[in-house]
N, C-alpha and C. Protein backbone atom coordinates (compact mmCIF):
# COMPACT_ATOMS: atom_id res chain seq x y z
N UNK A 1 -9.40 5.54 4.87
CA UNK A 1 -9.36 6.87 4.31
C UNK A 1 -10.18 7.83 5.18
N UNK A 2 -11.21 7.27 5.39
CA UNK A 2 -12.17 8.01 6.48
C UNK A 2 -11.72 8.63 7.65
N UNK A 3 -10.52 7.51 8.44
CA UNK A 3 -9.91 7.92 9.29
C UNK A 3 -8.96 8.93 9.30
N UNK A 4 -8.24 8.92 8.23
CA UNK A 4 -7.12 9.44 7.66
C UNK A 4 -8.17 11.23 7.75
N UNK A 5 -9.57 11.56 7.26
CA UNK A 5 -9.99 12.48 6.83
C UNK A 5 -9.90 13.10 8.50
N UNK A 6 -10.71 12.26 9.12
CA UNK A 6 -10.56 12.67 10.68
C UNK A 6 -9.47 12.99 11.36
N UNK A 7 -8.44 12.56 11.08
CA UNK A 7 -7.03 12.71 11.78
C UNK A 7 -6.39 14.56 11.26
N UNK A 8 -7.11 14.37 9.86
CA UNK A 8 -6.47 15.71 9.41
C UNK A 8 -7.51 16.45 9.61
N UNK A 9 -8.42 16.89 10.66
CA UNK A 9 -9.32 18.35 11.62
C UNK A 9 -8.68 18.28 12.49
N UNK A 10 -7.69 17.04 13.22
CA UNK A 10 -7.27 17.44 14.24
C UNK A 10 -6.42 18.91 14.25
N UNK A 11 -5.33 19.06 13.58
CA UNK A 11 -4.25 20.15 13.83
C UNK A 11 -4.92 20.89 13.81
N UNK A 12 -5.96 21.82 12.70
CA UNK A 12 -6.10 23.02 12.54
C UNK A 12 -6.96 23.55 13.95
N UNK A 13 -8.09 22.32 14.78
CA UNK A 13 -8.60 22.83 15.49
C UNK A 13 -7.84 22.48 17.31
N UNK A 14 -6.88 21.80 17.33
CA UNK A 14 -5.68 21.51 18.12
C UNK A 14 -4.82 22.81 18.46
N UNK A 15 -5.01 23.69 16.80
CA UNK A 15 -4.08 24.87 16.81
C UNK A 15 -4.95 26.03 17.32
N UNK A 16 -6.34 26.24 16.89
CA UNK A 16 -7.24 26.76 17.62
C UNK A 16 -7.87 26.88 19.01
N UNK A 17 -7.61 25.70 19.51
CA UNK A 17 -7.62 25.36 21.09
C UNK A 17 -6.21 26.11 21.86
N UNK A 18 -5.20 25.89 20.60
CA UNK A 18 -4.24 26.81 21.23
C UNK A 18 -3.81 28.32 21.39
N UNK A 19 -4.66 28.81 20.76
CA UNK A 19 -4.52 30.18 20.38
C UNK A 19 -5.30 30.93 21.73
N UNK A 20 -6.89 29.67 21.61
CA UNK A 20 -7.62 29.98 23.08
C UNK A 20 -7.19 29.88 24.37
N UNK A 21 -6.05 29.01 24.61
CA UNK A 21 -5.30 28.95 25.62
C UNK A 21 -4.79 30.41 26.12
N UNK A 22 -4.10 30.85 24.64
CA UNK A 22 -3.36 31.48 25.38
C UNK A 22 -3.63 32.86 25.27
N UNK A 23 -4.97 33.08 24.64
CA UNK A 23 -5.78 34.21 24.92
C UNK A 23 -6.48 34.20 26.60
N UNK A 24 -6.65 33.19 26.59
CA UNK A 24 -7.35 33.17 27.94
C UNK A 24 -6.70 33.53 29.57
N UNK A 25 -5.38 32.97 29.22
CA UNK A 25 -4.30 32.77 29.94
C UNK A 25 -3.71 34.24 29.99
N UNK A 26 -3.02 34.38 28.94
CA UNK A 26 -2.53 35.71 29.28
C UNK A 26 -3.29 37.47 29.13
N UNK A 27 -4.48 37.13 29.01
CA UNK A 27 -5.19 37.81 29.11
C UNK A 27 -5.39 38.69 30.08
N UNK A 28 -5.28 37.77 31.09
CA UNK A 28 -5.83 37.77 32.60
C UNK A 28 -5.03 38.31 33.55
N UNK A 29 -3.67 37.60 32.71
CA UNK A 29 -1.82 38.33 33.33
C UNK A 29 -1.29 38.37 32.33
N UNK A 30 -0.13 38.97 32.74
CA UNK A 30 0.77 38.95 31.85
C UNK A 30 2.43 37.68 32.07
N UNK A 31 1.90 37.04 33.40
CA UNK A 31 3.15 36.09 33.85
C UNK A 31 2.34 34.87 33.04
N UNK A 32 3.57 34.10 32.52
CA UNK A 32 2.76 32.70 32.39
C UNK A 32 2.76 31.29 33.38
N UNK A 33 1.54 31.11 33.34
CA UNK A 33 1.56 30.22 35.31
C UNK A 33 1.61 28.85 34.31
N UNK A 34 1.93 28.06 35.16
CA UNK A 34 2.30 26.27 35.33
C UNK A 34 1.16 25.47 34.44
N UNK A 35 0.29 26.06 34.84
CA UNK A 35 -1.36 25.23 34.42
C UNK A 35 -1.28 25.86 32.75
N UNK A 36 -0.86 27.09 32.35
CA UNK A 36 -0.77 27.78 31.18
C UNK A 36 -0.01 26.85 29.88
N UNK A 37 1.07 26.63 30.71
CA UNK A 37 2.36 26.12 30.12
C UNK A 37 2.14 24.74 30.27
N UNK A 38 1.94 23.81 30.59
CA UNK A 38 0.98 22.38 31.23
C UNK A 38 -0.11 22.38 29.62
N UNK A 39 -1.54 23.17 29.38
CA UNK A 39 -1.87 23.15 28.37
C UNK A 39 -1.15 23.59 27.01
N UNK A 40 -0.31 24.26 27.08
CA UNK A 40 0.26 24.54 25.86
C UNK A 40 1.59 22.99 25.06
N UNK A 41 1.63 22.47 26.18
CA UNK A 41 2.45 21.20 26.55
C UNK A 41 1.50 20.67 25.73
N UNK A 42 0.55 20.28 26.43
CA UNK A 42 -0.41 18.88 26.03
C UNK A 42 -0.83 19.22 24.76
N UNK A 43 -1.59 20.52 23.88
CA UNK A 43 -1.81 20.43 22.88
C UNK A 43 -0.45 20.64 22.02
N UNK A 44 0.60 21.13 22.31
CA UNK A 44 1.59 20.98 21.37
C UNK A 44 1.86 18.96 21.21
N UNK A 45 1.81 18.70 22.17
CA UNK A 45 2.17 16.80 21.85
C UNK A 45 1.40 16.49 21.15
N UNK A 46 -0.51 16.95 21.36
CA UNK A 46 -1.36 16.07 20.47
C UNK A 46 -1.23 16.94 19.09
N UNK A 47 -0.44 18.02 18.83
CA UNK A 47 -0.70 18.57 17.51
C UNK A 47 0.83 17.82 16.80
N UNK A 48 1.78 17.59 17.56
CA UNK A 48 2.62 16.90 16.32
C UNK A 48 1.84 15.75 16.59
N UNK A 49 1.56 14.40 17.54
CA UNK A 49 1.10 13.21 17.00
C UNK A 49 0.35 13.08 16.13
N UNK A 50 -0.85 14.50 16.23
CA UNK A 50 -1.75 13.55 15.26
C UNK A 50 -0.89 14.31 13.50
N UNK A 51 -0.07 15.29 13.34
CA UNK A 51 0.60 15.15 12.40
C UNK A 51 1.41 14.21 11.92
N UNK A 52 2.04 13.28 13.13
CA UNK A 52 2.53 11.85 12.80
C UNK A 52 2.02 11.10 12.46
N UNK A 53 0.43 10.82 12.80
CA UNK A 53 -0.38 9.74 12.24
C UNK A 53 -0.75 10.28 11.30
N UNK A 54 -1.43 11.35 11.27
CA UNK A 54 -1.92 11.43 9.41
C UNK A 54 -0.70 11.27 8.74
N UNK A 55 0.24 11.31 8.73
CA UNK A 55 1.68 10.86 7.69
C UNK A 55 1.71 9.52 7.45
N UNK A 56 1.23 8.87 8.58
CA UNK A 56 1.55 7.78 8.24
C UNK A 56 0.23 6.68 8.40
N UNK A 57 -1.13 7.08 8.21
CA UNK A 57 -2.04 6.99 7.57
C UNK A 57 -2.26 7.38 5.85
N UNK A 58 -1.58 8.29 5.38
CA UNK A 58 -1.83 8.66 4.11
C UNK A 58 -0.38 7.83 3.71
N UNK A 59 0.62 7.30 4.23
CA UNK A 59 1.59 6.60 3.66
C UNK A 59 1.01 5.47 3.14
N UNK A 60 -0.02 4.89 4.51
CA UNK A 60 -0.52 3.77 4.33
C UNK A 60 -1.02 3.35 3.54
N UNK A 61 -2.17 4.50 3.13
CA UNK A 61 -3.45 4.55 2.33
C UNK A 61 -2.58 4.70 0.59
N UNK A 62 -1.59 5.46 0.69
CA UNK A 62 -0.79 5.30 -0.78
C UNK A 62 -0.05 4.20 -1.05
N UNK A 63 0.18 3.07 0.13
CA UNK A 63 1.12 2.30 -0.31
C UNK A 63 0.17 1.18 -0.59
N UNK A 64 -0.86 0.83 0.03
CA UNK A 64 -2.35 -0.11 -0.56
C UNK A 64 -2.28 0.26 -1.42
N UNK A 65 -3.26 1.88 -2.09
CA UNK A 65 -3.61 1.94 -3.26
C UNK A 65 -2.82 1.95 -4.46
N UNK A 66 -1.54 1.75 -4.27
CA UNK A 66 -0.09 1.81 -5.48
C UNK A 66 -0.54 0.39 -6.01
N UNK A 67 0.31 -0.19 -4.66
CA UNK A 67 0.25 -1.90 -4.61
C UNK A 67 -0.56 -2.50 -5.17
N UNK A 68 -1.81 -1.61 -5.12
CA UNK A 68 -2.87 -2.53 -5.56
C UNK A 68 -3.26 -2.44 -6.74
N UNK A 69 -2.79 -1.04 -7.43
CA UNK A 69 -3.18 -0.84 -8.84
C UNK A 69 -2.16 -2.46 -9.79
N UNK A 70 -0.60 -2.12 -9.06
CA UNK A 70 0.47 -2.53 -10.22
C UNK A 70 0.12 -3.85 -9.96
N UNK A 71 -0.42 -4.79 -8.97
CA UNK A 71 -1.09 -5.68 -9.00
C UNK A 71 -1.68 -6.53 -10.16
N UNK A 72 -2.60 -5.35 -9.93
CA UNK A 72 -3.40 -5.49 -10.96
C UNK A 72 -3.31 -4.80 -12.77
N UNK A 73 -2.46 -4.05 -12.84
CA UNK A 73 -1.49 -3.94 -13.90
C UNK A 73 -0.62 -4.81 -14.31
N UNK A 74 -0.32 -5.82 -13.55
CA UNK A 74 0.80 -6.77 -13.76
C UNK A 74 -0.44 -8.11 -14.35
N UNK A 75 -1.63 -8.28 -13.47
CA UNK A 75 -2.30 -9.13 -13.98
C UNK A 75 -2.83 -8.94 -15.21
N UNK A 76 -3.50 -7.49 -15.77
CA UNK A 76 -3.99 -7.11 -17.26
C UNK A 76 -2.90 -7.93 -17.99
N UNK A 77 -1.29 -7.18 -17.57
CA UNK A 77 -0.58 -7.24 -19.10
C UNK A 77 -0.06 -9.11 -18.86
N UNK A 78 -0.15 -9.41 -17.99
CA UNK A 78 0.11 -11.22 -18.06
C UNK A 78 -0.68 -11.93 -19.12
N UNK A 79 -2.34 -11.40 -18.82
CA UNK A 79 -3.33 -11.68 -19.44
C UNK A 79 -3.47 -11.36 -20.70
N UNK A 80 -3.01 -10.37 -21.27
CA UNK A 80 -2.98 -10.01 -22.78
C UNK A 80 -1.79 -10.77 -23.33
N UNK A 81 -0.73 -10.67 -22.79
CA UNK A 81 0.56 -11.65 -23.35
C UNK A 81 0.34 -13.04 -23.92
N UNK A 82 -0.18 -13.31 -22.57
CA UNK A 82 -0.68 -14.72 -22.84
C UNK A 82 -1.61 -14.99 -23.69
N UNK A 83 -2.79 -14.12 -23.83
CA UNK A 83 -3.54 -13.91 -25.08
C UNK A 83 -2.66 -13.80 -26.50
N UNK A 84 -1.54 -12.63 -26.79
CA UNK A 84 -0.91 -12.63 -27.78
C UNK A 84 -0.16 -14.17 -28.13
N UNK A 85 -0.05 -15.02 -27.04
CA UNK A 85 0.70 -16.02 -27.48
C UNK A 85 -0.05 -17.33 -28.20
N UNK A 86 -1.27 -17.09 -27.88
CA UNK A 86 -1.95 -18.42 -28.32
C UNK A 86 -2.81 -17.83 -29.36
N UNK A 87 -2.18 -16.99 -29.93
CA UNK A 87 -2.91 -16.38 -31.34
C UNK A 87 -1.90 -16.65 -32.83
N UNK A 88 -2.81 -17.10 -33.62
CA UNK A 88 -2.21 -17.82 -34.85
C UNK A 88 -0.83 -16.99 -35.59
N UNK A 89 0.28 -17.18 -35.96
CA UNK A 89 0.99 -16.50 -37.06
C UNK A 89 0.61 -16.05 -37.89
N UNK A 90 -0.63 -16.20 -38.61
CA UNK A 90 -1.91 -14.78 -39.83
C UNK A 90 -2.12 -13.83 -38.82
N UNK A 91 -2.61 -14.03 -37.69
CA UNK A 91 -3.05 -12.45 -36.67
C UNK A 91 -1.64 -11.72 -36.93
N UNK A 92 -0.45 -11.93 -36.88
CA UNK A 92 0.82 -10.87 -36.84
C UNK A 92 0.97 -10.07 -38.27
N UNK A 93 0.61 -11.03 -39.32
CA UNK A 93 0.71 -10.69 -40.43
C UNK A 93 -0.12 -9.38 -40.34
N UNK A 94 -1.36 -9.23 -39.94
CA UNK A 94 -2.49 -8.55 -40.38
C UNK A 94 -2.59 -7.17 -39.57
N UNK A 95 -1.88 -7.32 -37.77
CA UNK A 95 -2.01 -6.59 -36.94
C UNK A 95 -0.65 -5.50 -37.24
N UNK A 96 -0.81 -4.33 -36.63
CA UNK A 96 0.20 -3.43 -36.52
C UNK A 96 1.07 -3.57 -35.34
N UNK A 97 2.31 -3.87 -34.99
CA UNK A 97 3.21 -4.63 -34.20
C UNK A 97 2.84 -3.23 -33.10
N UNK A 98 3.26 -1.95 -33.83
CA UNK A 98 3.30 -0.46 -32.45
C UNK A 98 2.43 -0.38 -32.20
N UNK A 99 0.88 -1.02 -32.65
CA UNK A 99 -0.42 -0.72 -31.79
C UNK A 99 -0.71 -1.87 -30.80
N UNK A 100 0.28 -3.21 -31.03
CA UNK A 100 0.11 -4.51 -30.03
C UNK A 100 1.19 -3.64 -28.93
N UNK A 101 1.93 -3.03 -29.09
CA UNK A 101 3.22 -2.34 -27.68
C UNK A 101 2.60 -1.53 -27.19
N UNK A 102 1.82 -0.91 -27.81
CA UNK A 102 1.13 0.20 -27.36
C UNK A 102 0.03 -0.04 -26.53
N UNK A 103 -0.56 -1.06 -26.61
CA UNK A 103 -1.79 -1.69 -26.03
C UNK A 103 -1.42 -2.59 -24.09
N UNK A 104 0.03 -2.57 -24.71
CA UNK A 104 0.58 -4.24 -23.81
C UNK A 104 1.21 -3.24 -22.92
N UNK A 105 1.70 -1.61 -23.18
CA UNK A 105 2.76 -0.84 -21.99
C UNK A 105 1.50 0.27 -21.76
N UNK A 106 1.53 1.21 -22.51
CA UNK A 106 0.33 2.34 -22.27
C UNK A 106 -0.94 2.64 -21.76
N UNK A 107 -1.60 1.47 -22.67
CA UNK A 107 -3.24 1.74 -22.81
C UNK A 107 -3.76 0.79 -21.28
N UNK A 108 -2.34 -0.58 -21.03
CA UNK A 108 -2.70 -1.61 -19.85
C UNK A 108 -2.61 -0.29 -19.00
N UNK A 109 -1.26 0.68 -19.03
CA UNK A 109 -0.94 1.30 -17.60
C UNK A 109 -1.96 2.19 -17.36
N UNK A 110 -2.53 2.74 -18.29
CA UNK A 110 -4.24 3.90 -18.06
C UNK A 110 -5.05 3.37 -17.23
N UNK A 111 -5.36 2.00 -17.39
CA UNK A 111 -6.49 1.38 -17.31
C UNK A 111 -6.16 0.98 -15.44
């Protein structure tokens, strides 16, 4: 994530380096020379890559942290099931059936 934070200062100050380019550059003239167009090259490549990697750093970082919740959503509600199953026929009598569904789809997916 850290990285991901670093990757996204690149553009805005990538885009700032570019603005200085070409203040500097055409400042001076009004033709645009080789060396002008050469930097405007190089920071246009590193301003889409590093927009490619933060995409696909924050893909990354969402497809861990999904994965890892329903994971572990899948393990809660295994664990309560299996709990509901080795519980006596008086517990059903006594319990409210929409607050055991409610507990086993909702309250697991909050958590």
């Amino acid at each position: 994530m850290a990285l991901t934070d670093v990757i996204a200062l690149a553009p805005p100050w990538l885009f700032g380096e570019g603005v200085g380019v070409v203040k500097r550059f055409f400042s001076a003239s009004k033709d645009v020379t080789a060396e002008a167009r050469r930097a405007l090259f190089h920071l246009t490549v590193l301003f889409i890559a590093a927009g490619v990697l933060l995409a696909l750093f924050r893909y990354l970082w969402r497809r861990i942290a999904f994965d890892t919740s329903r994971y572990i959503e899948y393990d809660l509600r295994e664990t309560f099931f299996n709990h509901l199953l080795k519980l006596s026929p008086s517990f059903y009598d006594d319990a409210r059936i929409g607050d055991l569904i409610s507990r086993a789809s909702y309250d697991i997916e909050m958590i």
